[in-house]
Protein backbone atom coordinates (compact mmCIF):
# COMPACT_ATOMS: atom_id res chain seq x y z
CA UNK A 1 171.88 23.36 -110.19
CA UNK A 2 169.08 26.02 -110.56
CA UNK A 3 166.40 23.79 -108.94
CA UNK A 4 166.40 20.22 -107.18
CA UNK A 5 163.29 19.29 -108.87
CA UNK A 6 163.94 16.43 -111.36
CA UNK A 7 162.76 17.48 -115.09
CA UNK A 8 163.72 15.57 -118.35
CA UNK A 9 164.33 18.05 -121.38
CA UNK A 10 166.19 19.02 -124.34
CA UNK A 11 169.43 19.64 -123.67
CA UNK A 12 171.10 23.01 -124.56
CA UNK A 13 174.36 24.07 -125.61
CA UNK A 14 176.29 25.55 -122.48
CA UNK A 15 174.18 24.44 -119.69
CA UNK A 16 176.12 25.29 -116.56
CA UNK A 17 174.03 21.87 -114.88
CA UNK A 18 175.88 19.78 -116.80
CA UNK A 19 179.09 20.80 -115.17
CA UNK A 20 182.03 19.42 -116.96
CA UNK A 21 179.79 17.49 -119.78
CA UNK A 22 177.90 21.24 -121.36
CA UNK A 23 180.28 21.03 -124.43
CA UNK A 24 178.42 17.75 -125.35
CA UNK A 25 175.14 18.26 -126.78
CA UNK A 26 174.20 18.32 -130.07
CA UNK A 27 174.89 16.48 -132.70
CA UNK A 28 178.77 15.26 -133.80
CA UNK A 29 179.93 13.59 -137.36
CA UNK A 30 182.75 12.68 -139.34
CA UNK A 31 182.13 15.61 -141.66
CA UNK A 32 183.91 18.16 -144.01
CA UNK A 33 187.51 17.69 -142.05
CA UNK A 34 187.19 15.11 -140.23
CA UNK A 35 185.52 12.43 -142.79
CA UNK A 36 186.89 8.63 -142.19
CA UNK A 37 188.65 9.69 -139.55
CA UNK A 38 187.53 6.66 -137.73
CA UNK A 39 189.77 3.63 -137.30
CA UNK A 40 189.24 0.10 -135.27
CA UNK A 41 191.26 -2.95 -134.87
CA UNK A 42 190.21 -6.06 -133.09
CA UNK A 43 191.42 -9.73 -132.88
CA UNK A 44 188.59 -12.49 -133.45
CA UNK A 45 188.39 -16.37 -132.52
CA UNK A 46 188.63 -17.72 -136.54
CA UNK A 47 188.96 -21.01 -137.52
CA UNK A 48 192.21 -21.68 -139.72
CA UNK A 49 193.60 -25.26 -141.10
CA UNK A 50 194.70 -27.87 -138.87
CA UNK A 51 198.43 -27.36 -137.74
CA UNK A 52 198.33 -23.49 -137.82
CA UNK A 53 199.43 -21.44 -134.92
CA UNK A 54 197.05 -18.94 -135.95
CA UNK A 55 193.46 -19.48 -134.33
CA UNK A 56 192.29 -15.76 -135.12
CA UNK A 57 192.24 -13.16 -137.61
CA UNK A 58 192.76 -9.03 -136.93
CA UNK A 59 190.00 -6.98 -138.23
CA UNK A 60 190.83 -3.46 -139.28
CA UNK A 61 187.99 -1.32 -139.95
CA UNK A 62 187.61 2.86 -141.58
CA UNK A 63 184.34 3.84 -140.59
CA UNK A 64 181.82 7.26 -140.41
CA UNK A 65 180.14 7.75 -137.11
CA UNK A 66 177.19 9.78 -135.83
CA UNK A 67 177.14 10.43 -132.25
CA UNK A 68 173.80 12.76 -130.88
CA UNK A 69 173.73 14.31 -127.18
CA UNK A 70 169.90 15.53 -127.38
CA UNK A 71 168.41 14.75 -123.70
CA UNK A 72 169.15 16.06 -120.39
CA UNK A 73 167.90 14.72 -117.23
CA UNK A 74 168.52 16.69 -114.78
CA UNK A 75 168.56 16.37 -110.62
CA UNK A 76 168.05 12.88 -110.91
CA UNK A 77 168.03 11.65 -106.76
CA UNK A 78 170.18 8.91 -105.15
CA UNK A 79 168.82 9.09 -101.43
CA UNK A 80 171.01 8.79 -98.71
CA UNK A 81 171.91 9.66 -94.89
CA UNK A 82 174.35 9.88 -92.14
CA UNK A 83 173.66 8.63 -89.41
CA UNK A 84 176.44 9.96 -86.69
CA UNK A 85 177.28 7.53 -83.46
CA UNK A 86 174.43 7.76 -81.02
CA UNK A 87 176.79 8.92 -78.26
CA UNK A 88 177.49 12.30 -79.75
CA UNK A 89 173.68 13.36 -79.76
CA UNK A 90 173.54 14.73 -82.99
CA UNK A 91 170.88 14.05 -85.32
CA UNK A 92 171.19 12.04 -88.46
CA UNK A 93 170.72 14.13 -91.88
CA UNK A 94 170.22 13.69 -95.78
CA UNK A 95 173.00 13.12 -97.67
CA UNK A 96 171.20 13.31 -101.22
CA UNK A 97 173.34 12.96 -104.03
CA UNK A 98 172.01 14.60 -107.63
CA UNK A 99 173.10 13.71 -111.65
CA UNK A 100 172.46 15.52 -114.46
CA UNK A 101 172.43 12.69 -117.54
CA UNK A 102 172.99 13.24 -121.16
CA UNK A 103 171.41 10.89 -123.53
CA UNK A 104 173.81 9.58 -126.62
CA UNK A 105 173.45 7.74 -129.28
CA UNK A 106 175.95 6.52 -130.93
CA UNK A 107 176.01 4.92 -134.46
CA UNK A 108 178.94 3.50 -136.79
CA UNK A 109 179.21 2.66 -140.32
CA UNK A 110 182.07 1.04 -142.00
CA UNK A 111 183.81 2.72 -145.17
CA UNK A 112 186.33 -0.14 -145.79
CA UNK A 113 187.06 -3.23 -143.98
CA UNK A 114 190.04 -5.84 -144.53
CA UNK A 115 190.84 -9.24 -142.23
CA UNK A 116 193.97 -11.34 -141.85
CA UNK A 117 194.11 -14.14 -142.36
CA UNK A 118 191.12 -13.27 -144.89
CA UNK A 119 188.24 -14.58 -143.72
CA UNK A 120 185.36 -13.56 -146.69
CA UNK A 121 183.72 -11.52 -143.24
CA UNK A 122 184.73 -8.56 -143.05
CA UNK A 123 181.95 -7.40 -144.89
CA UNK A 124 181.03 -4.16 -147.54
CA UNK A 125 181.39 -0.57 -147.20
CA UNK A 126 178.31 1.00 -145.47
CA UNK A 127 177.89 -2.28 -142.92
CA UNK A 128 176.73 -0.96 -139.83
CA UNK A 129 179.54 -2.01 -137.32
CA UNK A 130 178.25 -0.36 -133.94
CA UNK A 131 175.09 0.82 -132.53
CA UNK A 132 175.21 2.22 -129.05
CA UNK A 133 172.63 4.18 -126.67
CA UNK A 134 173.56 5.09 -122.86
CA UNK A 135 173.89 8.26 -120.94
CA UNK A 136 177.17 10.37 -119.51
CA UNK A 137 176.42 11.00 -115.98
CA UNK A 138 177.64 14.26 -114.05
CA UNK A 139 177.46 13.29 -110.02
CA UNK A 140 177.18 16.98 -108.84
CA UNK A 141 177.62 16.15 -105.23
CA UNK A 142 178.65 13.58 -102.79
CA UNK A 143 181.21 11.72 -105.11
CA UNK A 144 183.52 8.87 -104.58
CA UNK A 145 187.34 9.73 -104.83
CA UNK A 146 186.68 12.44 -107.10
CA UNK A 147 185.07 10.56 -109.53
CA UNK A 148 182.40 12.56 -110.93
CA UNK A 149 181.69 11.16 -114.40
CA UNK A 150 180.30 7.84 -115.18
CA UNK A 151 179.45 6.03 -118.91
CA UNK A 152 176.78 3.98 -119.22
CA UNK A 153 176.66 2.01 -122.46
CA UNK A 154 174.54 -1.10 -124.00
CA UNK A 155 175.98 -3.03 -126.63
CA UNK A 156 173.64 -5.33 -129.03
CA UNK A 157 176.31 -7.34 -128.29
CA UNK A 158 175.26 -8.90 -125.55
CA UNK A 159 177.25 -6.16 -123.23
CA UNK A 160 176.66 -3.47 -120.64
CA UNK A 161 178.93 -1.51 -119.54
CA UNK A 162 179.70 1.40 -116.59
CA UNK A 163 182.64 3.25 -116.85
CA UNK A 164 183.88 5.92 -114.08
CA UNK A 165 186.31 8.65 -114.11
CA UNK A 166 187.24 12.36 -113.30
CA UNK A 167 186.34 15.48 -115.59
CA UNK A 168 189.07 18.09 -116.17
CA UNK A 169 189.77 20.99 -118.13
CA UNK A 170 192.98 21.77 -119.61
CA UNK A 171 194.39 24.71 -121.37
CA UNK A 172 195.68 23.86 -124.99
CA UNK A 173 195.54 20.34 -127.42
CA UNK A 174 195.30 16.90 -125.09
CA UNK A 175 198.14 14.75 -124.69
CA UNK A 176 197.32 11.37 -126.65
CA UNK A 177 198.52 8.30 -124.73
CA UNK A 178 200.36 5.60 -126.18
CA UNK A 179 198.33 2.37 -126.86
CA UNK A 180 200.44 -1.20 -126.90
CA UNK A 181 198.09 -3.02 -129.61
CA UNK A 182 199.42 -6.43 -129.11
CA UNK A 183 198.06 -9.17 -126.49
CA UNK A 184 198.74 -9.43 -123.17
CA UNK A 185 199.98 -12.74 -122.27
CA UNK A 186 201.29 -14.31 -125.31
CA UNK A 187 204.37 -12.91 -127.09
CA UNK A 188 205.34 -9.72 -128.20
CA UNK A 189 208.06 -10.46 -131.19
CA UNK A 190 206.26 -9.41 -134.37
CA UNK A 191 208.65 -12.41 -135.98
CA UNK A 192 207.51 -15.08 -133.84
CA UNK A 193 204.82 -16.32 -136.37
CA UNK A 194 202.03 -15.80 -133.50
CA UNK A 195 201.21 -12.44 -134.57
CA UNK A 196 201.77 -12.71 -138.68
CA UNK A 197 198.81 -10.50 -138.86
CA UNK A 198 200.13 -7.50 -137.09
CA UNK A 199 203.04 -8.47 -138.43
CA UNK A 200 201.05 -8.00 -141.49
CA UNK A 201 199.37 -4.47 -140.91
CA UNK A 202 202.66 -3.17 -139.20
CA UNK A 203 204.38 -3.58 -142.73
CA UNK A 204 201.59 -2.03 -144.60
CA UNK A 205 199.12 -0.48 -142.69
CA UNK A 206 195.98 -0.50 -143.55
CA UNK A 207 194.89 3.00 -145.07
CA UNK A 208 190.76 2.57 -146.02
CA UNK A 209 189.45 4.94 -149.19
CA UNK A 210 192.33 7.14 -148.40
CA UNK A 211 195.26 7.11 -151.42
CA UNK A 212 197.06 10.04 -150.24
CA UNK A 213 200.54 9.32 -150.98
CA UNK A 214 201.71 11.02 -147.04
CA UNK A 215 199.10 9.12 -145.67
CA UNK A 216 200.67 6.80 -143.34
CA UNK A 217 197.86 4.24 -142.64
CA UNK A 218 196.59 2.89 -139.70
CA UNK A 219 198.79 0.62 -137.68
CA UNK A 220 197.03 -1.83 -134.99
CA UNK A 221 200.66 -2.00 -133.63
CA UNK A 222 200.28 1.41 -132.41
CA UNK A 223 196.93 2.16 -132.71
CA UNK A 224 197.07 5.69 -131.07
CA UNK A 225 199.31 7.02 -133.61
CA UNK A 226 196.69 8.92 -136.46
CA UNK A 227 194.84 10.49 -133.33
CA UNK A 228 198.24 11.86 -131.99
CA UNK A 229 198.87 13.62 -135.63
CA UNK A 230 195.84 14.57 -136.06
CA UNK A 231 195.53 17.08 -133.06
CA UNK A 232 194.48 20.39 -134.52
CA UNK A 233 197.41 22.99 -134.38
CA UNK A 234 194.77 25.95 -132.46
CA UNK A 235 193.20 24.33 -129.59
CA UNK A 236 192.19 26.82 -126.85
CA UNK A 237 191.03 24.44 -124.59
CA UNK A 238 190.33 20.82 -123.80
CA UNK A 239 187.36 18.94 -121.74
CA UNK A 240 188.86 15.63 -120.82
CA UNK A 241 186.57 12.53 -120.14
CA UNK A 242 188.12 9.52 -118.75
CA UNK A 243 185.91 6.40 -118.35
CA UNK A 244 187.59 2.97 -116.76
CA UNK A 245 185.53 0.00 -115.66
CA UNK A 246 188.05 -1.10 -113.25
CA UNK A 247 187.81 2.16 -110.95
CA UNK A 248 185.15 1.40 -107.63
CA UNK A 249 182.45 -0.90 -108.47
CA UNK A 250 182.47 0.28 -112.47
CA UNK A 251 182.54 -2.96 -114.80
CA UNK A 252 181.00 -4.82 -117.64
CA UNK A 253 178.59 -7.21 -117.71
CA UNK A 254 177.90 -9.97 -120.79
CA UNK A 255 176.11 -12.64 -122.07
CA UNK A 256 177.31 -16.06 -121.61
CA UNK A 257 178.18 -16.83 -125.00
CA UNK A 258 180.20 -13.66 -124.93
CA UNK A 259 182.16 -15.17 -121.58
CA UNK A 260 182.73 -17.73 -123.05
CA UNK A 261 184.04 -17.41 -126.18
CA UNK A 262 185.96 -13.66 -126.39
CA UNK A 263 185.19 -12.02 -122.99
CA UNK A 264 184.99 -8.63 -122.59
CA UNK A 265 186.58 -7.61 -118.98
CA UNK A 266 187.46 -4.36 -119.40
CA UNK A 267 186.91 -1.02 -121.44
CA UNK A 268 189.65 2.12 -120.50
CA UNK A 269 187.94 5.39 -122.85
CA UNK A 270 189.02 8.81 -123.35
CA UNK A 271 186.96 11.57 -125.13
CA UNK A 272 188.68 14.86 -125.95
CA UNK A 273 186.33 17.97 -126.40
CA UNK A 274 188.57 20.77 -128.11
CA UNK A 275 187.79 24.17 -128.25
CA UNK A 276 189.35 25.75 -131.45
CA UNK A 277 190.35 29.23 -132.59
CA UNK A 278 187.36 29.41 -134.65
CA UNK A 279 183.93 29.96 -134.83
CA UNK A 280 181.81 27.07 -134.53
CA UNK A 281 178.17 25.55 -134.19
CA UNK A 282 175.88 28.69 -133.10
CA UNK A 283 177.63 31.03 -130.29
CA UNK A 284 180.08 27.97 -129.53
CA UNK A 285 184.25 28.20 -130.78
CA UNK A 286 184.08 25.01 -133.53
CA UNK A 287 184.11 21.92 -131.32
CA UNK A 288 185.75 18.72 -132.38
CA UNK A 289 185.99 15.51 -130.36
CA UNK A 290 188.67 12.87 -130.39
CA UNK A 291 188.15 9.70 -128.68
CA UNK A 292 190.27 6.59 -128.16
CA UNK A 293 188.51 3.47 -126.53
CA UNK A 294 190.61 -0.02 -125.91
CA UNK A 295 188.43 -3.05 -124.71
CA UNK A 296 189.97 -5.80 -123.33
CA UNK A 297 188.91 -9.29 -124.92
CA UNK A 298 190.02 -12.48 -122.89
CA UNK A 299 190.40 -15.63 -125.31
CA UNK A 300 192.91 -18.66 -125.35
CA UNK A 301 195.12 -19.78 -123.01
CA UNK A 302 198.23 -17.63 -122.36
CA UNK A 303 201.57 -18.72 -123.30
CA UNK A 304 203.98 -20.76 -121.15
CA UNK A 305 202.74 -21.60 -117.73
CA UNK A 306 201.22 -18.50 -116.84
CA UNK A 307 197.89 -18.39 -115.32
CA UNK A 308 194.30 -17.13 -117.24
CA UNK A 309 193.99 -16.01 -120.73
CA UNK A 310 195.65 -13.91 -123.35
CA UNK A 311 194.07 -10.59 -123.32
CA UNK A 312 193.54 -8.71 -126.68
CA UNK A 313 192.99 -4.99 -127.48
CA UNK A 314 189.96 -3.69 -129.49
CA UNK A 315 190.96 -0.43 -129.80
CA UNK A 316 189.04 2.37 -131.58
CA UNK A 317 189.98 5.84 -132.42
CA UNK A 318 187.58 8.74 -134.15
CA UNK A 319 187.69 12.42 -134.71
CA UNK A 320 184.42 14.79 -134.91
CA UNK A 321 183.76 17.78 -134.97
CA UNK A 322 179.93 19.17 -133.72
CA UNK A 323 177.57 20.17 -136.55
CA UNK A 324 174.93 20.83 -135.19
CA UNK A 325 172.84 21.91 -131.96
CA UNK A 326 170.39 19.71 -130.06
CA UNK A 327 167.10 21.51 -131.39
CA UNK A 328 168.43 20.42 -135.11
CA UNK A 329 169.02 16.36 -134.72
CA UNK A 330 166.14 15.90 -136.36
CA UNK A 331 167.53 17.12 -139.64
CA UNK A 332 170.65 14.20 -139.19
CA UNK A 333 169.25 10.59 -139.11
CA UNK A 334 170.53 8.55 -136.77
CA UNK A 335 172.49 6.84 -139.81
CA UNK A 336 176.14 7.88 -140.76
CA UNK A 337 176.95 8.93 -143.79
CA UNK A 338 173.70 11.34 -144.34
């Protein structure tokens, strides 16, 4: 960093301080290209008639999202020191560690929402789904097994959350992993009657406002699937930005009603920065993002006699592209859709 004096300001595109995180700020939307590009699945506690085997319904959501990087903090001190064994004679010394932060905030909209079994709660298009402010965190010294990115996220959920992981670069498009989106810890036949509603969404998955006859629809089976053909075709270059709450002492803290009725344990997200072949926002290539995010919800007991609960994915999947720098938020509400 230039200086080791702390100062909070706005951030700016490029800035070498932010290490592996300078591609972020500004503001990013599901616009021109990459409109309703957003997709979530996630299985909910429901009450059904007496006798059924089903004691949930899967949600599948479209949705627009707004996502602003607009404030850096920079050299932000965690004190520290060594202090060697006394029988060597040397002296102890500062071991200061220093972050650079990047304020988001994150907000979601639904386009179209459908349940099953229906429920009547999915809700209308334009429900605000999400609301989300935190930081990214660059540790620009003194890290811990190479991790040297951390999440920090608060849900009005009743959740907080701190994710770690390790930045890297890599030339060309991402590789997008494959995502099992069926529970841990009860079956996994489609046919069993157990999962009727991904049985459900794998048959006709669920496709939103789109009514492109090639459009394939969303499939909570595979979740993963639209972000893996939707990889633009001239990628230069990808940031990747892994963030797991089971790495060190990450994790994610709730509520109690949340631990007790669908706790979240863990979050595994990946965001994909993508340089493109192309010019972009000011003297930036065009910039688009593609994240995929799977929480782990623990509810009911699993099946058979093994231990603990069955553990269901809530897995969402968006791509953005950046339309604007920091110094312009102002001009894109913190709303989606405007």
């Amino acid at each position: 960093m230039q200086s080791l004096h702390r100062s909070v300001e706005l951030a700016h595109q490029g800035d070498d301080d932010l290490g592996p995180l300078k591609l972020l700020p500004g503001v990013w939307k599901n616009a021109e290209g990459t409109r309703g590009r957003g997709w979530n699945m996630i299985a909910l506690p429901f009450a059904t008639e007496p006798g059924s085997r089903i004691n949930y319904r899967l949600l599948v959501n479209q949705y627009e999202e707004t996502l602003q990087f607009t404030t850096v903090d920079k050299a932000v001190p965690n004190r520290g020191i060594e202090r060697p064994d006394p029988s060597t004679g040397n002296p102890s010394f500062d071991t200061d560690q220093f972050i650079v932060t990047l304020d988001y905030q994150q907000s979601i909209a639904q386009l179209a929402a459908e349940d099953n079994p229906v429920s009547g709660k999915a809700g209308p298009a334009d429900l605000p789904i999400h609301h989300e402010p935190g930081l990214f965190l660059h540790m620009t010294n003194f890290t811990t097994s190479d991790l040297d990115v951390a999440r920090l996220g608060t849900i009005p959920h009743g959740n907080s959350l701190l994710g770690l992981g390790q930045a890297q670069v890599i030339n060309g498009p991402p590789t997008i992993p494959a995502v099992d989106g069926l529970p841990d810890g009860a079956t996994k036949d489609l046919n069993s009657g157990y999962l009727a509603p991904y049985k459900h969404y794998n048959d006709n998955p669920f496709k939103g406002t789109i009514t492109h006859p090639d459009f394939d629809g969303f499939n909570p089976v595979h979740p993963h699937l639209l972000l893996e053909l939707g990889v633009p075709n001239n990628v230069v270059r990808t940031t990747v930005l892994p963030f797991n709450t089971e790495l060190e002492k990450a994790g994610i803290v709730n509520i109690p009603f949340i631990e007790k009725q669908a706790d979240a344990e863990v979050m595994d997200s990946i965001f994909w920065i993508m340089e493109l072949d192309e010019p972009g926002v000011g003297s930036e290539p065009k910039l688009m993002m593609m994240y995929l995010q799977n929480v782990g919800l623990d509810f009911f007991p699993k099946f058979g006699q093994q231990p603990g609960l069955i553990r269901w994915p809530h897995v969402s999947i968006n791509t953005m592209e950046k339309v604007a720098p920091p110094e312009d938020a102002e001009r894109y509400p913190y709303k989606p859709g405007v």
